[in-house]
Each structure stands twice: as C-alpha cells, then as structure tokens.
N, C-alpha and C. Protein backbone atom coordinates (compact mmCIF):
# COMPACT_ATOMS: atom_id res chain seq x y z
N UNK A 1 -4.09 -15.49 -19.02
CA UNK A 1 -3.96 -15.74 -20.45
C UNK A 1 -2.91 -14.83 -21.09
N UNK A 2 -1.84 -13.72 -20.24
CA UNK A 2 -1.00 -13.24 -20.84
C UNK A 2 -1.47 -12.24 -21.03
N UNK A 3 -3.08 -11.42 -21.28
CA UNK A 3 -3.15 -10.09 -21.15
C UNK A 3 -2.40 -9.03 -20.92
N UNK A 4 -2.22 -9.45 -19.87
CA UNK A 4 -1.49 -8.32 -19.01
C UNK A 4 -0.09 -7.85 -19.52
N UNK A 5 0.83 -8.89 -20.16
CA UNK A 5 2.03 -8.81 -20.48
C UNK A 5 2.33 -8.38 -21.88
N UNK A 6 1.21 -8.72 -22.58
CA UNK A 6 1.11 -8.14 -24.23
C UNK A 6 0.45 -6.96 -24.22
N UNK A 7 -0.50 -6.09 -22.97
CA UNK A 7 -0.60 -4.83 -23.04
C UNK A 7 0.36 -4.01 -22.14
N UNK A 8 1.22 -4.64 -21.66
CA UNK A 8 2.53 -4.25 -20.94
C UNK A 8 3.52 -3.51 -22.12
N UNK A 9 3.87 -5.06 -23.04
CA UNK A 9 4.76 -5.00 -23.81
C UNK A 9 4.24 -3.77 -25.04
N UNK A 10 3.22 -3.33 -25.01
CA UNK A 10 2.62 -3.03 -26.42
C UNK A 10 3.00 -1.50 -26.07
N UNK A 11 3.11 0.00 -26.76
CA UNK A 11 3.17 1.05 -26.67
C UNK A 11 2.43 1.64 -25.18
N UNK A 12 1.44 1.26 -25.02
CA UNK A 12 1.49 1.92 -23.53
C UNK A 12 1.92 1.73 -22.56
N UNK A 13 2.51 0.51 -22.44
CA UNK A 13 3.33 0.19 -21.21
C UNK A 13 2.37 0.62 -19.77
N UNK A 14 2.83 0.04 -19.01
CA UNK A 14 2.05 0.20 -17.63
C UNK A 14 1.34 1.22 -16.99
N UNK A 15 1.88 2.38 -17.53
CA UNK A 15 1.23 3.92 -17.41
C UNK A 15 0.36 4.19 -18.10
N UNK A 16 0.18 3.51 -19.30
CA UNK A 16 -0.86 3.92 -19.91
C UNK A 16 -2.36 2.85 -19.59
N UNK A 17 -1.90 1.21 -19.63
CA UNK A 17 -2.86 0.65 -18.83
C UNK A 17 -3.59 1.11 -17.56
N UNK A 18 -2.84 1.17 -17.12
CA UNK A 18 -3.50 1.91 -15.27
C UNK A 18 -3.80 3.28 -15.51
N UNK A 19 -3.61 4.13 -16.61
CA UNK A 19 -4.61 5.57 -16.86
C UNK A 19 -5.25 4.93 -17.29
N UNK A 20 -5.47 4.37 -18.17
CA UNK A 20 -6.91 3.72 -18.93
C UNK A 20 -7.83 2.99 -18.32
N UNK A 21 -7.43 2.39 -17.43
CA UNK A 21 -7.82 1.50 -16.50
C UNK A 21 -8.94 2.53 -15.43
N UNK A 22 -7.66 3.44 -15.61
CA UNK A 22 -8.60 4.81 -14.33
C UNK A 22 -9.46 5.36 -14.72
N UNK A 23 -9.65 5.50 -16.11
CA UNK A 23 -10.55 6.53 -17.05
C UNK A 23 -11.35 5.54 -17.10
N UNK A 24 -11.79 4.49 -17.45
CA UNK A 24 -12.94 3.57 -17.12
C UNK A 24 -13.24 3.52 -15.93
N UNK A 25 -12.35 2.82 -15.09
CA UNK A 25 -13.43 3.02 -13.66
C UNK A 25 -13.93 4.23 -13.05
N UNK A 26 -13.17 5.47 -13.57
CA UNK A 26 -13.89 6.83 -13.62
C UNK A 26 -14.86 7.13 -13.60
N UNK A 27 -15.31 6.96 -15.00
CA UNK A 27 -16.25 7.20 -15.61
C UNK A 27 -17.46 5.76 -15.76
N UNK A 28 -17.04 4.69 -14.63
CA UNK A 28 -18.58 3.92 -14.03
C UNK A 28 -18.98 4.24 -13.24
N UNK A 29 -17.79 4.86 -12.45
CA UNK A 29 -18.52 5.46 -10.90
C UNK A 29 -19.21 6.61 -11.56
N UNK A 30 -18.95 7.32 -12.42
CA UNK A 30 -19.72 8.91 -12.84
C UNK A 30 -21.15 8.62 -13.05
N UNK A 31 -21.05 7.06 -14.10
CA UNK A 31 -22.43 6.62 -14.21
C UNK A 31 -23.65 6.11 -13.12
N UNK A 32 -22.43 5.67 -12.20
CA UNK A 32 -23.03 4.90 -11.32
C UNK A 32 -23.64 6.17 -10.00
N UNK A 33 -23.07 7.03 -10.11
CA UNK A 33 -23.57 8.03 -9.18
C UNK A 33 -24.66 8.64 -9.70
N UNK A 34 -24.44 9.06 -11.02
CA UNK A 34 -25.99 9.54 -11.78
C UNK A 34 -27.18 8.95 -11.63
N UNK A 35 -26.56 7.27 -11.63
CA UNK A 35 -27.81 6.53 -11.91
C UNK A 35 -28.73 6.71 -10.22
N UNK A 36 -27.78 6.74 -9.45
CA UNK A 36 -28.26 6.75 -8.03
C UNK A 36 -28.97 8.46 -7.94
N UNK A 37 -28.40 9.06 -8.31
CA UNK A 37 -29.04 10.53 -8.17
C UNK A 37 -30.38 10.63 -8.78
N UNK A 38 -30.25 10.25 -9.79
CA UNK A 38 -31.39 10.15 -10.78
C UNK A 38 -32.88 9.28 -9.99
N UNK A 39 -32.38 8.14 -9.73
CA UNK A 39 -33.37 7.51 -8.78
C UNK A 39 -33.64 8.31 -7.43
N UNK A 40 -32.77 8.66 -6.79
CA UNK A 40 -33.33 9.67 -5.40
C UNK A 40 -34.15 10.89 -6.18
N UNK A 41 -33.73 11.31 -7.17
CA UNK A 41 -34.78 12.49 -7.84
C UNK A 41 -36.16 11.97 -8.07
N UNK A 42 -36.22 10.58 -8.88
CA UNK A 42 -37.37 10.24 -9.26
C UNK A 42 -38.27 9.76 -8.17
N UNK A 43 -37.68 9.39 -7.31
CA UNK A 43 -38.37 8.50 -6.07
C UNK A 43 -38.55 9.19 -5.17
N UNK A 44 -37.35 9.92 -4.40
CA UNK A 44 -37.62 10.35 -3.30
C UNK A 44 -37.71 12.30 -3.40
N UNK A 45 -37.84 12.39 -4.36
CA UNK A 45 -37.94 14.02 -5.06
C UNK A 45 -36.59 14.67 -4.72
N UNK A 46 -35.67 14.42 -4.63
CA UNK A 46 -33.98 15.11 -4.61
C UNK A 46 -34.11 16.06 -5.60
N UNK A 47 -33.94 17.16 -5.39
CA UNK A 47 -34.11 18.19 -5.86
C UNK A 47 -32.85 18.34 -7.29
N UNK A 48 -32.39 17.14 -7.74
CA UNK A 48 -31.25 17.19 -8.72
C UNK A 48 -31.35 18.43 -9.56
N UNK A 49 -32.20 18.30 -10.59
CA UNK A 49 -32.09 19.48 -11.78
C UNK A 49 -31.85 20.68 -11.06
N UNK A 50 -32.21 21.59 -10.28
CA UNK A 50 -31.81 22.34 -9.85
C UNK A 50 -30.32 22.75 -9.11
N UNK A 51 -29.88 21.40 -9.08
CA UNK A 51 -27.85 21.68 -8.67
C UNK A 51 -27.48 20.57 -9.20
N UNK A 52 -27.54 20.84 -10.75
CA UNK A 52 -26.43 19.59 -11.76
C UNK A 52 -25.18 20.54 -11.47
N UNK A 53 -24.91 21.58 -11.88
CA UNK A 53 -23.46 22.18 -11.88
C UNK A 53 -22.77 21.52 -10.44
N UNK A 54 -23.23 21.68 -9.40
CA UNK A 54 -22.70 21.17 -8.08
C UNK A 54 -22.77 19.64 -8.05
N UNK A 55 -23.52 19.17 -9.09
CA UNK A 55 -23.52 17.39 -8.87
C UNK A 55 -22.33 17.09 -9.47
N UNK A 56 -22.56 17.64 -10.89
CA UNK A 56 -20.96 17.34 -11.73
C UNK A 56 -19.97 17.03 -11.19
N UNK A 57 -19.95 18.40 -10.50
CA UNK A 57 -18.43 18.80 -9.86
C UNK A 57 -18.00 17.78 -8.90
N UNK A 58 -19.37 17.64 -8.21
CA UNK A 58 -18.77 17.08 -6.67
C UNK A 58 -19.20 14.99 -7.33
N UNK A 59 -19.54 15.05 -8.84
CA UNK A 59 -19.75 13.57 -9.42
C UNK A 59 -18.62 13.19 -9.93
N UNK A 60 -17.77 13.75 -10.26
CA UNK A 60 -16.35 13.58 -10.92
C UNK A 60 -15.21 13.71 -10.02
N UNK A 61 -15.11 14.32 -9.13
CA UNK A 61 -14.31 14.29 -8.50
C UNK A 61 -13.61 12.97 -7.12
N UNK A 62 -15.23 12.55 -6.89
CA UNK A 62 -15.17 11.36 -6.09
C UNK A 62 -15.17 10.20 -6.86
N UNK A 63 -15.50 9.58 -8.17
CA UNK A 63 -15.45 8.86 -8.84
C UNK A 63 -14.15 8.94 -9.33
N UNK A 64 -12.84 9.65 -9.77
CA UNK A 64 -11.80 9.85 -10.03
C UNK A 64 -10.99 9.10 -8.84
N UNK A 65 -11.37 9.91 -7.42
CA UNK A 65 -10.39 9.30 -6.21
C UNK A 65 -10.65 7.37 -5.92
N UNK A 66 -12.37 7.00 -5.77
CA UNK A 66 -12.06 5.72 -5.88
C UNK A 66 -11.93 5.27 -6.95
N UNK A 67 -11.54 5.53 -7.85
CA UNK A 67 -11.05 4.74 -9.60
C UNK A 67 -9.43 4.46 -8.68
N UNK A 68 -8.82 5.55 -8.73
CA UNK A 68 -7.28 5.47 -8.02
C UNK A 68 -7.37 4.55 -6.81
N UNK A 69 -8.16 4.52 -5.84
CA UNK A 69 -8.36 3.77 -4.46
C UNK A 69 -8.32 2.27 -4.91
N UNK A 70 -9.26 2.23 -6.04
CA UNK A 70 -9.38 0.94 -6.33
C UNK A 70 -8.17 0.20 -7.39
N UNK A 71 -7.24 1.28 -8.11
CA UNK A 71 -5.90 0.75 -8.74
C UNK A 71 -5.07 0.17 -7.62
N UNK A 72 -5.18 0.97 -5.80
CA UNK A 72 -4.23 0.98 -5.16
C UNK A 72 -4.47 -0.69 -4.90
N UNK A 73 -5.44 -1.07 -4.79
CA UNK A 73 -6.02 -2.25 -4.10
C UNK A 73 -5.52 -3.13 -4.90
N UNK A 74 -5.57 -3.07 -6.56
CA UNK A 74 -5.76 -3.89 -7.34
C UNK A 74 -4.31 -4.22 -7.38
N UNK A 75 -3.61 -3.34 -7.49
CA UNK A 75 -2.05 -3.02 -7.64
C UNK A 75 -1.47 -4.25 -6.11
N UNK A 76 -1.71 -3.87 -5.08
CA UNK A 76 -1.32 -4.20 -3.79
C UNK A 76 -1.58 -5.69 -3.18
N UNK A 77 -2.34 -6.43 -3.96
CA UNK A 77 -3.26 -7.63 -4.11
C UNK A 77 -2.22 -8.66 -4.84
N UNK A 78 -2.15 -9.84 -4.16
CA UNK A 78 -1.35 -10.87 -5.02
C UNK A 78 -2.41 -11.78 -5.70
N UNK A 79 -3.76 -11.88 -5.62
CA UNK A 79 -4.62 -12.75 -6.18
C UNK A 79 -6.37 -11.95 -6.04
N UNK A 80 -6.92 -12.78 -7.20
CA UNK A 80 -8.68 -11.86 -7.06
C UNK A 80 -8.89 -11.81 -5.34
N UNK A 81 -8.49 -13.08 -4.43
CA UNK A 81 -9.54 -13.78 -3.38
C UNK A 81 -8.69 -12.32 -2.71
N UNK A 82 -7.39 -12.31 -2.45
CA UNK A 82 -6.65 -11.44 -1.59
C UNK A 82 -7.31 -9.89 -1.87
N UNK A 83 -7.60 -9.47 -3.17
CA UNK A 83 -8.39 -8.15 -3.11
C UNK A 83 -9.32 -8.40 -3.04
N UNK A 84 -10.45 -9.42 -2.88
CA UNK A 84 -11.81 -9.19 -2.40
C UNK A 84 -11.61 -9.32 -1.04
N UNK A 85 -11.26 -10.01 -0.05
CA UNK A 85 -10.86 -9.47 1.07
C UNK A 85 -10.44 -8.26 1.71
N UNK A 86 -9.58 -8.14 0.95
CA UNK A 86 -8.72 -6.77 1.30
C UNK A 86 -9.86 -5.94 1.52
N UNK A 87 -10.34 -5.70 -0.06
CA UNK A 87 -11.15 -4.59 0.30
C UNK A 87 -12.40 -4.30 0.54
N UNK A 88 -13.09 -5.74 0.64
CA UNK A 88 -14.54 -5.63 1.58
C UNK A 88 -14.15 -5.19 2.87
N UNK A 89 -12.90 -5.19 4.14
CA UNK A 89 -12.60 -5.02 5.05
C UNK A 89 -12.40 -3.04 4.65
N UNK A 90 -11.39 -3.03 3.99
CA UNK A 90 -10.98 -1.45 4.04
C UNK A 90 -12.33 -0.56 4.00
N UNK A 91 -13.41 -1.21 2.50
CA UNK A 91 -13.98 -0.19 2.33
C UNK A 91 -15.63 -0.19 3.22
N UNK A 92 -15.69 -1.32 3.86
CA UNK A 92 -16.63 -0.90 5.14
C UNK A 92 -16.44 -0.63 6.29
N UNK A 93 -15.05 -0.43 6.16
CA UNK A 93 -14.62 0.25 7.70
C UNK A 93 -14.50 1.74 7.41
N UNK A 94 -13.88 1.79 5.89
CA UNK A 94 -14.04 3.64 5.71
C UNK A 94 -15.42 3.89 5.54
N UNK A 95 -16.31 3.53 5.11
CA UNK A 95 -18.17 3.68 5.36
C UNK A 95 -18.42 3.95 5.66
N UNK A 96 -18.08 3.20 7.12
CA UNK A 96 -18.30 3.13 8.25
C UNK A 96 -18.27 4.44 9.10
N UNK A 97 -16.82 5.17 9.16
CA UNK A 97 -15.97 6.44 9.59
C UNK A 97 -16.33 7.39 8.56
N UNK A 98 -16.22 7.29 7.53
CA UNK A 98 -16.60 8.21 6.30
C UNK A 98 -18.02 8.63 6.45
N UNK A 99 -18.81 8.21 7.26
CA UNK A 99 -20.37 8.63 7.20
C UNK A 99 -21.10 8.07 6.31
N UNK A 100 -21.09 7.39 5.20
CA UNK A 100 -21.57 6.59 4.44
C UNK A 100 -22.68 5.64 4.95
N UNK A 101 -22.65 5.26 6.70
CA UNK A 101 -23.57 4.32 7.09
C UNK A 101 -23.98 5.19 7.84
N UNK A 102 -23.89 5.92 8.25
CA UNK A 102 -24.16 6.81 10.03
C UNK A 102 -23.79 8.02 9.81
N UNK A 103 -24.42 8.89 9.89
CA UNK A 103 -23.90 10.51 9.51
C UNK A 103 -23.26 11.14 10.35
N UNK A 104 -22.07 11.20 9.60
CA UNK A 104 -20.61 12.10 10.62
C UNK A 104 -21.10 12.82 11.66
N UNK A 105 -22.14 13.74 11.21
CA UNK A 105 -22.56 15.24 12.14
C UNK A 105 -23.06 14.73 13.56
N UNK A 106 -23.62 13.11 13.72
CA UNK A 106 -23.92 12.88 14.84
C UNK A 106 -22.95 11.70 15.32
N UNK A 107 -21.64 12.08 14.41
CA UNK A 107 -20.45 11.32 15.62
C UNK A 107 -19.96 12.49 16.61
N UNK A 108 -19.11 11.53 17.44
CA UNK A 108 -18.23 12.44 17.90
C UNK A 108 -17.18 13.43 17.34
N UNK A 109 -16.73 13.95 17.99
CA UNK A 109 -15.82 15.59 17.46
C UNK A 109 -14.35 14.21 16.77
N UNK A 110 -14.20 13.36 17.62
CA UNK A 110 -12.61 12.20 17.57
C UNK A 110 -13.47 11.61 16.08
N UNK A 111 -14.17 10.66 16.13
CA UNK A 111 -14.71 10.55 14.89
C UNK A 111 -15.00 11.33 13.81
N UNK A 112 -15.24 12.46 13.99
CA UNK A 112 -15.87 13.29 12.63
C UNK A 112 -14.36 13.22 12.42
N UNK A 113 -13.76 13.76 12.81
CA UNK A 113 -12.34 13.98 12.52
C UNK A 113 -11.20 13.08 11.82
N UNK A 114 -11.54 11.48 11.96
CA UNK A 114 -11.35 10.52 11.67
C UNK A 114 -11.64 10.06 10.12
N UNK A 115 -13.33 10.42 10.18
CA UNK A 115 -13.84 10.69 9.36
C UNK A 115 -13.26 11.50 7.99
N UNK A 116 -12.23 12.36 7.91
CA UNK A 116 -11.72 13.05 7.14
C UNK A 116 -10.55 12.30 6.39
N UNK A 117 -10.40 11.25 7.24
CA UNK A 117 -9.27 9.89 6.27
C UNK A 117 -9.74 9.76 4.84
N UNK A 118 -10.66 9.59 5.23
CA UNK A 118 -11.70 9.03 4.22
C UNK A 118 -12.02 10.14 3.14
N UNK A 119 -12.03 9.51 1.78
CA UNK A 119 -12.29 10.16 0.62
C UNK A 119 -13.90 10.06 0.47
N UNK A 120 -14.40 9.23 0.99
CA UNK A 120 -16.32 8.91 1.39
C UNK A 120 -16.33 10.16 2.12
N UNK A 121 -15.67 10.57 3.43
CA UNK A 121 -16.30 11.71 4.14
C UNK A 121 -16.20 12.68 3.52
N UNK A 122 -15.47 13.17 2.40
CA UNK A 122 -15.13 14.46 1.70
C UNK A 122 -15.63 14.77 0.74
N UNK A 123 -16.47 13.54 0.67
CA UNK A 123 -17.61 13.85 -0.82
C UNK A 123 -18.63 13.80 -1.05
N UNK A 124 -18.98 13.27 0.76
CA UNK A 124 -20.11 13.12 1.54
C UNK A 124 -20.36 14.97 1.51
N UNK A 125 -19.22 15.73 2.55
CA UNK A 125 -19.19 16.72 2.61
C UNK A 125 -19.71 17.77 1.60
N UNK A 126 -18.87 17.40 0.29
CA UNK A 126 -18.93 17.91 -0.65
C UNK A 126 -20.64 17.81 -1.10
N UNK A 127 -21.29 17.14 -1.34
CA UNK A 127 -22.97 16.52 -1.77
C UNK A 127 -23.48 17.18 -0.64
N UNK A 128 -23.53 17.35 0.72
CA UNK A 128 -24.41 18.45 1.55
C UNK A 128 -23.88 20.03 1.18
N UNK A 129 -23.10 20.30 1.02
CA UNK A 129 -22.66 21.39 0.56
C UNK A 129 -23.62 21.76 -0.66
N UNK A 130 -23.55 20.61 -1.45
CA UNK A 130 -24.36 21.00 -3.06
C UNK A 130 -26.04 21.03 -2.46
N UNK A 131 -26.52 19.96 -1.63
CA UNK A 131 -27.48 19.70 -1.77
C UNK A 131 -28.81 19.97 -0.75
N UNK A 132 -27.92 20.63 0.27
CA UNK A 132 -28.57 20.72 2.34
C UNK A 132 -28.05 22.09 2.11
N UNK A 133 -26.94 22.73 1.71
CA UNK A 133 -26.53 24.08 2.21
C UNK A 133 -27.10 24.94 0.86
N UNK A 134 -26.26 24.53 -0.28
CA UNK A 134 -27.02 25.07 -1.46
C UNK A 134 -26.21 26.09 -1.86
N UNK A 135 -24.82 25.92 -1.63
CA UNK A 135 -23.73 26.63 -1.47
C UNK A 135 -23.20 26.71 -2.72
N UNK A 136 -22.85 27.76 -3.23
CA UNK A 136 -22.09 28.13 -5.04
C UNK A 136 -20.71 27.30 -4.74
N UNK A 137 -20.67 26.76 -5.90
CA UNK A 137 -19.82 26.07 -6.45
C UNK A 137 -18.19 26.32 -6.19
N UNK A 138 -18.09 27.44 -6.14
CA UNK A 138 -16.42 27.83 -5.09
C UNK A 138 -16.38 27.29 -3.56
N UNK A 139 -17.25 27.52 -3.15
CA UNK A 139 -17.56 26.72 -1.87
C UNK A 139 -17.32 25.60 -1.69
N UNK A 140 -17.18 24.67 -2.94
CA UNK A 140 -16.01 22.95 -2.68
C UNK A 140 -14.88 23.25 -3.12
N UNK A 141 -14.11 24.02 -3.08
CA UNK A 141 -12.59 23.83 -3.60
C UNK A 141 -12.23 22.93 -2.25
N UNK A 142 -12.22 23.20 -0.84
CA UNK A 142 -11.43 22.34 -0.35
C UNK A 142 -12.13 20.65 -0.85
N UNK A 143 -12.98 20.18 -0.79
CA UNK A 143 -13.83 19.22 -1.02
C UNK A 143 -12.92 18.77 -2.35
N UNK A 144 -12.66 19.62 -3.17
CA UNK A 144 -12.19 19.22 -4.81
C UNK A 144 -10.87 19.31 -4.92
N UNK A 145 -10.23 19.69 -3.71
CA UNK A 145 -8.61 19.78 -3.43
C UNK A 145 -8.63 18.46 -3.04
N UNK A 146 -9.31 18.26 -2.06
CA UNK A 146 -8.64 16.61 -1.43
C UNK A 146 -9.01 15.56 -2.16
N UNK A 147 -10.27 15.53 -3.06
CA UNK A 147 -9.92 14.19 -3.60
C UNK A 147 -9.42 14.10 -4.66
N UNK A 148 -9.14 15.54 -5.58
CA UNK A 148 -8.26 15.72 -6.44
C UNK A 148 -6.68 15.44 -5.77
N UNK A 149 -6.15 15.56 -4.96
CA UNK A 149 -5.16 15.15 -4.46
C UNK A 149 -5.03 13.61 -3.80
N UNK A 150 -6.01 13.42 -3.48
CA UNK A 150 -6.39 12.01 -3.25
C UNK A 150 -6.02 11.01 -4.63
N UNK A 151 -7.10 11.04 -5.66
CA UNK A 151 -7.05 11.19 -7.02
C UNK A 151 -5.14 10.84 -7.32
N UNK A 152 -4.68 11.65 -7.19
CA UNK A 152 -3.26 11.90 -7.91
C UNK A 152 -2.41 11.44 -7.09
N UNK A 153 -2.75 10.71 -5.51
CA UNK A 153 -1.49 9.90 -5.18
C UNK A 153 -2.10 8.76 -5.00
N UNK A 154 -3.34 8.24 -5.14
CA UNK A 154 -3.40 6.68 -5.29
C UNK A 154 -3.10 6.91 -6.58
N UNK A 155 -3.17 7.25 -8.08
CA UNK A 155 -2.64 7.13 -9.14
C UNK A 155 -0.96 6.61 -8.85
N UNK A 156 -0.72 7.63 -8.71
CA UNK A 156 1.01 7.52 -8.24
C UNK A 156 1.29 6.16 -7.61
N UNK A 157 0.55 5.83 -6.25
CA UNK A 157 0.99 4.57 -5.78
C UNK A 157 0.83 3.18 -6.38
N UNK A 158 -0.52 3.60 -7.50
CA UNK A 158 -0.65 2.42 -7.84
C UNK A 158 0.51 2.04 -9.27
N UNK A 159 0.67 2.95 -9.54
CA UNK A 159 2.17 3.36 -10.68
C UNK A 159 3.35 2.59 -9.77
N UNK A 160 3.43 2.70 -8.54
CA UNK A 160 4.19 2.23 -7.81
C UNK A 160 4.34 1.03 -7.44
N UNK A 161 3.37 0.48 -6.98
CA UNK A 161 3.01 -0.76 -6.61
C UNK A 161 2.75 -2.06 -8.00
N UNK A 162 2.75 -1.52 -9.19
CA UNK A 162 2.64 -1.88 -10.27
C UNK A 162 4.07 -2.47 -11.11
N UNK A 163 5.10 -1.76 -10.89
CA UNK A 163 6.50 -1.87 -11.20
C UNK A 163 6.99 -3.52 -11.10
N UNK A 164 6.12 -3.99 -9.86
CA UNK A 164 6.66 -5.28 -10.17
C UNK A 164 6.52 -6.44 -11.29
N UNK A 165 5.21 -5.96 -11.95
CA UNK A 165 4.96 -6.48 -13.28
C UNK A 165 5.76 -6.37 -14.42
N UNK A 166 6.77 -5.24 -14.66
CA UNK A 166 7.31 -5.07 -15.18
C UNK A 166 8.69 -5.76 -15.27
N UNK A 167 9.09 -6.50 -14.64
CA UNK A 167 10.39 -7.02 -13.81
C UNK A 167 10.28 -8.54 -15.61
C-alpha cells in the first residue's frame, strides 16, 4: 500500500525506520522474556526476584541482538513466504547449536564451540551465569560484549541490505 515509501520519503528516511523498527522489536522481546521469566518464577519457583539486576542486563541485551537478527532477515528477504522460510530454517538450526533445545554443556567440545555462532548460546550463557552460578553482574561483560556487538552489526547490515529500497 506504499507504506514503506512515504515513511522512506518522510524525515526519517530508512535509518530511522529500521531504528524504530529495532526499538520495537526490542522492547517485545524484553516483554516477551519477562513474561517467560515471570511464569518460570510463578510455576516452576525460578528464583527471579532475587537476580532482576542480572535478568535486566542479560534481558536487554539479547532482545536488542535478535531485534537486529531479525532486521537482517527482514532486510535480506524478497517476499513474507521467502522470510518465513528463511528463517524457520536459520533459527532452528541456531537452537539447535545455540543450546536452546539440548544443553551445550552436554555437547561436544566441536559443538559447544559452534555453539558460540550463535547469539542464543551467549545469552544462554549469560542467564546461567545470572541464574546456576549467581555470579555479580561484571561477570557478563563478555556475554554483553558479544551481543552488544552482535546488536550493532546486524543493525549495520540490515542498514545495508536495506539501500535497495531507496533506489
């Protein structure tokens, strides 16, 4: 319906759509992780209230990287059908490796390692750190380096991959 080209044309131009774009899907995953935390607290007694500072941290930071993961997709996609494909394949194969289905610690040393592609394994990491080790909050900088860097080059690519709209 032209959306796309009248918020193209309008003062934010493409950089500002796809930040905005990111700051919403941001901040569903933020919700959407709470809402899941919140239920493992209520249900299965997850000890939440006692490490919100470490949930935050390690709740924002992974919701930021797939907001960007998911611009890259959206960006990279010539039609809806081509990104629902796309990325039912990508993102249950990173699940998969990421520990998300099967816990890294009882893959192999080649897998765990594999495992580190993945922005799922690093925030996986990051949530036992908060939640199994019980580890102060300096204790994820690497955890908050990579998907903060993660974060800032699917941004970038999808800035990239986006350019052709502009044509």
């Amino acid at each position: 319906s032209g959306t796309l080209d009248r918020l193209i044309g309008s003062r934010a131009g493409m950089t500002g759509v796809l930040l905005g774009k990111w700051v919403f899907l941001s901040i569903m995953g933020i919700i959407q992780l709470t809402v899941m935390f919140t239920w493992g607290a209520l249900v299965f007694g997850l000890p939440l209230a006692s490490h919100l500072p470490g949930f935050f941290v390690m709740t924002i930071a992974p919701a930021g990287a797939a907001a960007g993961f998911g611009l890259v997709l959206a960006t990279l996609s010539r039609s809806r059908a081509q990104l629902s494909g796309l990325s039912t394949i990508i993102i249950l194969a990173m699940s998969a490796v990421g520990g998300s289905m099967f816990p890294r610690f009882l893959m192999s040393d080649t897998m765990q390692k594999f495992g580190l592609v993945t922005f799922n394994g690093w925030a996986l990491d990051g949530y036992i750190k908060v939640f199994w080790r019980e580890l102060p909050l300096w204790e994820l900088w690497p955890q908050l380096a990579v998907l903060g860097s993660l974060a800032a080059v699917f941004l970038v690519l999808a800035r990239w991959l986006a350019r052709r709209w502009e044509a």
